[in-house]
N, C-alpha and C. Protein backbone atom coordinates (compact mmCIF):
# COMPACT_ATOMS: atom_id res chain seq x y z
N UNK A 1 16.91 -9.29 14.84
CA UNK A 1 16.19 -9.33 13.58
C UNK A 1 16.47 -8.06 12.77
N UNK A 2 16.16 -6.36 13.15
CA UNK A 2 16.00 -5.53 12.23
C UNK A 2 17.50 -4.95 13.49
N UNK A 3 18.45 -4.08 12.66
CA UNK A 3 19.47 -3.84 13.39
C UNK A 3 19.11 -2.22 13.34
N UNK A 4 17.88 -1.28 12.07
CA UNK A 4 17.76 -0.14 12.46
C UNK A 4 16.51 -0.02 13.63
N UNK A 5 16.69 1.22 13.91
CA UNK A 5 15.65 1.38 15.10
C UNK A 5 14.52 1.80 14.46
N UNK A 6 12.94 1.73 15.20
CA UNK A 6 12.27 1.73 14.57
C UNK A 6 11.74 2.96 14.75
N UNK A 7 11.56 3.76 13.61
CA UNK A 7 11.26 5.31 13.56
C UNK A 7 10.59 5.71 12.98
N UNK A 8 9.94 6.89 12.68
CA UNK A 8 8.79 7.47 11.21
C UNK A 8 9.17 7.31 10.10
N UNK A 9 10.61 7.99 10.10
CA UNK A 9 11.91 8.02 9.08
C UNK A 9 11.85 6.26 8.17
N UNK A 10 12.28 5.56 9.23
CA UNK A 10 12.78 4.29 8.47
C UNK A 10 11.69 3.74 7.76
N UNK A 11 10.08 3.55 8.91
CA UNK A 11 8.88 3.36 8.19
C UNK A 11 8.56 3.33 7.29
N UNK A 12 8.60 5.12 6.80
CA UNK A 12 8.57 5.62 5.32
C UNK A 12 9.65 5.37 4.48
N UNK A 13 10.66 4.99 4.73
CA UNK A 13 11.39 4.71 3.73
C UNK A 13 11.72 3.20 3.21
N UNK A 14 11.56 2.63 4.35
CA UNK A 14 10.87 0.87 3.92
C UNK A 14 9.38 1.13 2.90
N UNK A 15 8.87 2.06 3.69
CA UNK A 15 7.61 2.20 2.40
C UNK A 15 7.70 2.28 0.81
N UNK A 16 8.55 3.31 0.97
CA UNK A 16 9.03 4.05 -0.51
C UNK A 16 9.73 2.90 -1.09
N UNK A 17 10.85 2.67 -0.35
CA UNK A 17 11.54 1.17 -1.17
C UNK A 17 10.46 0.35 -1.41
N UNK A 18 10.17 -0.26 -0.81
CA UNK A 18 8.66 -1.69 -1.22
C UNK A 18 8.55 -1.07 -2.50
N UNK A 19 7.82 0.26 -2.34
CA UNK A 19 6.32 0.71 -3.91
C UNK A 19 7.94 0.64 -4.80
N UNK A 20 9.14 1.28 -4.98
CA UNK A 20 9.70 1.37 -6.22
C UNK A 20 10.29 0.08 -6.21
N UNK A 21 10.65 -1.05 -5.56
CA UNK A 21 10.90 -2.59 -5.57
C UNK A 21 9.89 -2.91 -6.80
N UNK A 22 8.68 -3.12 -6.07
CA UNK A 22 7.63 -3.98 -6.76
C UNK A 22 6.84 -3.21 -7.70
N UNK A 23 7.21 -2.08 -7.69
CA UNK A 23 6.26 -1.01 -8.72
C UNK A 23 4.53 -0.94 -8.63
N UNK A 24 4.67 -1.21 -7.33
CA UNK A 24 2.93 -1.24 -6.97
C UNK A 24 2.63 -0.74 -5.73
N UNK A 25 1.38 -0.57 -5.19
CA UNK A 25 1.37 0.64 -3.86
C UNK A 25 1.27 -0.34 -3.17
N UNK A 26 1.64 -0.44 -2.03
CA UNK A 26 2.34 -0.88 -0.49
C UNK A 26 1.52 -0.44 0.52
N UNK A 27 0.69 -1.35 1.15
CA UNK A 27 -0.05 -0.95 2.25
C UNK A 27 0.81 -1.53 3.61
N UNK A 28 1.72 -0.96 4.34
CA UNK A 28 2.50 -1.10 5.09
C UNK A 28 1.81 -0.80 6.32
N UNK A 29 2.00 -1.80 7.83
CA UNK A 29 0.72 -2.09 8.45
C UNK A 29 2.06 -2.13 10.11
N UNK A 30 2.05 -2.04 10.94
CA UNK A 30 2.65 -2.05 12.26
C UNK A 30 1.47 -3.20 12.42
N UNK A 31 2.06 -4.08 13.71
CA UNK A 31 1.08 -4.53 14.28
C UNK A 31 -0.01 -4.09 14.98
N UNK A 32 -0.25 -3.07 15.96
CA UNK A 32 -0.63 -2.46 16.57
C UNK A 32 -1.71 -1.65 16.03
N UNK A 33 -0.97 -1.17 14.44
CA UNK A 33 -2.36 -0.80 13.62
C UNK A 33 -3.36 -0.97 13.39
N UNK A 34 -3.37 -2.38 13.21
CA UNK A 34 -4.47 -2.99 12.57
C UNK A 34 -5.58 -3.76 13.15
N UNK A 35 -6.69 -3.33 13.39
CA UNK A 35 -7.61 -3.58 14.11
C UNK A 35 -7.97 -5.04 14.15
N UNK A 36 -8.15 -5.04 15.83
CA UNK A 36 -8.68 -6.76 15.67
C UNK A 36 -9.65 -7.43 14.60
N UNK A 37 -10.80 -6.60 14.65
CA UNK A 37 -11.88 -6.73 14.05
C UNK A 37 -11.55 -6.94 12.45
N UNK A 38 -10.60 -6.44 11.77
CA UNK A 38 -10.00 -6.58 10.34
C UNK A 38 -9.06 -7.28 10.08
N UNK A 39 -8.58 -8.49 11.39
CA UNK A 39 -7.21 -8.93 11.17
C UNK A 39 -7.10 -10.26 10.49
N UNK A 40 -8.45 -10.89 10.72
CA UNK A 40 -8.48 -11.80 9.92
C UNK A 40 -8.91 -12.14 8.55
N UNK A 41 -9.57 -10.68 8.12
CA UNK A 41 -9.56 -10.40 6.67
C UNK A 41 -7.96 -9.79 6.14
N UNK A 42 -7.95 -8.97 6.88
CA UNK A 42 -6.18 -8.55 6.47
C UNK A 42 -5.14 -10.22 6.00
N UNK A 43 -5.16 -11.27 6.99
CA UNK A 43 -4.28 -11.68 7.12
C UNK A 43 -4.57 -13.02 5.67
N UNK A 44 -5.91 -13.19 5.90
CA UNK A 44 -6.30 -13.75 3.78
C UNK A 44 -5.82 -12.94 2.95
N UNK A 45 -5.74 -11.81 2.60
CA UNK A 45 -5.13 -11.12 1.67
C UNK A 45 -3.83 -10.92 1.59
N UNK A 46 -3.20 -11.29 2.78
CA UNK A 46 -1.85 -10.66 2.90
C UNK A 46 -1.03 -11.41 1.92
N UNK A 47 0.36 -10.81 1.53
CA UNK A 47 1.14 -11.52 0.62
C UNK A 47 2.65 -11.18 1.34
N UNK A 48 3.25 -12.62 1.95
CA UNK A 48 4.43 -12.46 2.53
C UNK A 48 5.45 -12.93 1.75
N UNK A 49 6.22 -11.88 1.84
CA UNK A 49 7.51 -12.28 1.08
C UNK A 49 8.74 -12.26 1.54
C-alpha cells in the first residue's frame, strides 16, 4: 500500500501537503490515536477521500 516508511518526518509532511492541497487545516489521526470512546463520533465526521 504506502512504499515510504512510516516516520515523524513523513507524518508531518503528509500533514503539510493535505493543509496546502486543500487549503484548510488537517486533523491527521494514526489509528492508535484515537480513542475508543471518540471513534464513533470521529468516524460521522470523517471525510474520506
Amino acid at each position: 500500500m504506502f512504499t515510504m516508511p512510516i516516520t515523524f518526518d513523513n507524518f508531518m509532511e503528509l500533514s503539510f501537503f493535505l493543509v496546502e492541497l486543500f487549503n484548510k487545516k488537517v486533523d491527521l489521526l494514526t489509528p492508535k490515536s484515537l480513542s475508543p470512546y471518540m471513534q464513533p463520533t470521529v468516524e460521522k465526521e470523517v471525510i474520506w477521500c
